[in-house]
C-alpha atoms as a PDB file:
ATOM      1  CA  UNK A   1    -102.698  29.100  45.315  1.00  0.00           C
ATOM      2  CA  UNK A   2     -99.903  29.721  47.869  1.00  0.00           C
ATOM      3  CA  UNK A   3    -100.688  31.531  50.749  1.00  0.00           C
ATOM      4  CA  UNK A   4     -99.097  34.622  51.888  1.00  0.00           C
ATOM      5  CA  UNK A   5     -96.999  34.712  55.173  1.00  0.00           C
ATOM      6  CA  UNK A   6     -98.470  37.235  57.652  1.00  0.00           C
ATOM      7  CA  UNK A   7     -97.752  37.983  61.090  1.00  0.00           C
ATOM      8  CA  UNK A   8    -101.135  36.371  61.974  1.00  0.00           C
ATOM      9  CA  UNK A   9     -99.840  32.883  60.122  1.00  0.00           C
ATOM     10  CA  UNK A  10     -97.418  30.545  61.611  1.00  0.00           C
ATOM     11  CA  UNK A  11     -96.328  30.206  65.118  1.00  0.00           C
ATOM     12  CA  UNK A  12     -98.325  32.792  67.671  1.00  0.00           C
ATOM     13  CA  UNK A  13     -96.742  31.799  70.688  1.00  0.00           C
ATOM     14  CA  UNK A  14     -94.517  34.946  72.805  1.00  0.00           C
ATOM     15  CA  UNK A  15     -92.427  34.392  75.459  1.00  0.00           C
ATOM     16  CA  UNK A  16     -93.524  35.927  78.374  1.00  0.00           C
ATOM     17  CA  UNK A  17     -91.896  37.860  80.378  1.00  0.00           C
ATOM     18  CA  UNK A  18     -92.248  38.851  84.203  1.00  0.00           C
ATOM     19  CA  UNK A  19     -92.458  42.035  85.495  1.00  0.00           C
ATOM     20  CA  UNK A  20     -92.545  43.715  88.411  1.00  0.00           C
ATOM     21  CA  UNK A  21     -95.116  45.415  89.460  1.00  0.00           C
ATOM     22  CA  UNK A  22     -95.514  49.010  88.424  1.00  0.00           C
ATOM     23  CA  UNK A  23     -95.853  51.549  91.613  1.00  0.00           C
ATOM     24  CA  UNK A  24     -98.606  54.178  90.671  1.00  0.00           C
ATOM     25  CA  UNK A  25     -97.339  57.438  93.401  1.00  0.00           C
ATOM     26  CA  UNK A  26    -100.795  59.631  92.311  1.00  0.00           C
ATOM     27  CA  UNK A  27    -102.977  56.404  94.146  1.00  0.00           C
ATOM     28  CA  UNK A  28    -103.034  56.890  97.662  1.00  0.00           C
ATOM     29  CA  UNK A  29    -102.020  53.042  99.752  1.00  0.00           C
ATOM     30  CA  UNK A  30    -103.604  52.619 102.786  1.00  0.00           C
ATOM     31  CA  UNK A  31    -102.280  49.876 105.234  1.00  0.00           C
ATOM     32  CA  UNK A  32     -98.897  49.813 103.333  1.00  0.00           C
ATOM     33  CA  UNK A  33     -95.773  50.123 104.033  1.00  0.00           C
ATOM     34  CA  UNK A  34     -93.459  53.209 103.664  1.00  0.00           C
ATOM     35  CA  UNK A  35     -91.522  53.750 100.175  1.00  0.00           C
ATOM     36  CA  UNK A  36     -88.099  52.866 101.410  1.00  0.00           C
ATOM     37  CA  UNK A  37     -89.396  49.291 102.968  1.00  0.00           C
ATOM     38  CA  UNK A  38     -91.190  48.810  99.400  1.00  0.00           C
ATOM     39  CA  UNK A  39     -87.855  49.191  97.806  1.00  0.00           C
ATOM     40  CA  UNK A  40     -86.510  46.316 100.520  1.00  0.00           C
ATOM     41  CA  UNK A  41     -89.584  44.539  99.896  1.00  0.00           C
ATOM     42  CA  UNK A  42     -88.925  44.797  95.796  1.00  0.00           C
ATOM     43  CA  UNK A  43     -85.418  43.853  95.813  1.00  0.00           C
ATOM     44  CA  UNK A  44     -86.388  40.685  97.862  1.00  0.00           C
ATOM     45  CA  UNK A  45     -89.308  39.630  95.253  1.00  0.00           C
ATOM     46  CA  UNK A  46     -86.749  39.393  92.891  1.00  0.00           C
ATOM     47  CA  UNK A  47     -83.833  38.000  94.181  1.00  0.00           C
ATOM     48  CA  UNK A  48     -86.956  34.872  94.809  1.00  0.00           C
ATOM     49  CA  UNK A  49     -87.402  35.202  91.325  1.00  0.00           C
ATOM     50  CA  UNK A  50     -83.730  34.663  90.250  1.00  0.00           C
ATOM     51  CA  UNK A  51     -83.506  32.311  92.874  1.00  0.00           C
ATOM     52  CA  UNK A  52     -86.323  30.071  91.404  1.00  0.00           C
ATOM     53  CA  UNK A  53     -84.874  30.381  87.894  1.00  0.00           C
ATOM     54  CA  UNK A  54     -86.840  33.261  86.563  1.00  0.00           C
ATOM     55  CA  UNK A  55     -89.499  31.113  86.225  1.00  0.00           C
ATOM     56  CA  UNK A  56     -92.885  33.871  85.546  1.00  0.00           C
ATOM     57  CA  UNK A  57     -96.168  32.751  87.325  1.00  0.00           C
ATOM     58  CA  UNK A  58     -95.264  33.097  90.926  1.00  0.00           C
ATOM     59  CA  UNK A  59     -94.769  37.267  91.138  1.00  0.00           C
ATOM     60  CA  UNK A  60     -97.371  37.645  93.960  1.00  0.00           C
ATOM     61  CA  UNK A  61     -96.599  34.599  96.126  1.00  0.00           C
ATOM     62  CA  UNK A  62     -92.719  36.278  95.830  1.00  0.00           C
ATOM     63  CA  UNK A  63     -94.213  39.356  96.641  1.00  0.00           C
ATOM     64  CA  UNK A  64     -95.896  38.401  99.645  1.00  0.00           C
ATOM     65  CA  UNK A  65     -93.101  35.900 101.322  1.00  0.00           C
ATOM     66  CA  UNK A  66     -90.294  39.325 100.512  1.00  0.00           C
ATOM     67  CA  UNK A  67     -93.309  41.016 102.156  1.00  0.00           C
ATOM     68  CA  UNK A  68     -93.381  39.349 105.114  1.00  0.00           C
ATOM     69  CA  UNK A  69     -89.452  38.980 105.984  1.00  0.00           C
ATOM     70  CA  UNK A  70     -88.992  42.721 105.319  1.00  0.00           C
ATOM     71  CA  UNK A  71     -91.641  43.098 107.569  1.00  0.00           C
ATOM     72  CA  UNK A  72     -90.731  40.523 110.037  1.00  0.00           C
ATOM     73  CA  UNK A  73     -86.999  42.200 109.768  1.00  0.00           C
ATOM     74  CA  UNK A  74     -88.136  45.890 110.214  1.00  0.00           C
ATOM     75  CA  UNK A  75     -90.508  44.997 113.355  1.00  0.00           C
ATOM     76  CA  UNK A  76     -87.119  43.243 115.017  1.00  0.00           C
ATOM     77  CA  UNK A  77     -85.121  46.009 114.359  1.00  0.00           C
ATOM     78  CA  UNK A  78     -87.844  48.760 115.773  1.00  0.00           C
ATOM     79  CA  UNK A  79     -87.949  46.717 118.683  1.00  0.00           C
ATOM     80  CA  UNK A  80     -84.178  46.471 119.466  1.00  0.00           C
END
């Protein structure tokens, strides 16, 4: 008896694909940093992430090095 073809059958392997990470505005942040240095801090993530290929599985180690020169970048500039 032949079997019938369902999505469940056959390959079940999806690309993945990265994504950013979502900002929630009704959750109160404490310790972060202000909306406009997010957006820096955003933009930077992903131009790691195109850098690297977009290659998924390294969002939050992006996220923190774009973290740290936006902050690095912003503290130079307050202090100038």
């Amino acid at each position: 008896m032949a079997r019938v073809k369902t999505p469940g059958n056959g390959n079940t392997r999806r690309k993945q694909i990265a994504t950013m990470p979502a900002i929630n505005p009704s959750e109160p942040k404490k310790n972060s940093p202000p909306t406009d240095l997010e957006v820096e801090i955003r933009r930077r993530a992903y131009e790691l992430y195109e850098q690297r290929g977009y290659t998924p599985g390294h969002e939050n180690e992006d996220w923190l090095v774009a973290e740290q020169e936006v902050l690095a970048r912003h503290d130079q500039q307050q202090s100038a």
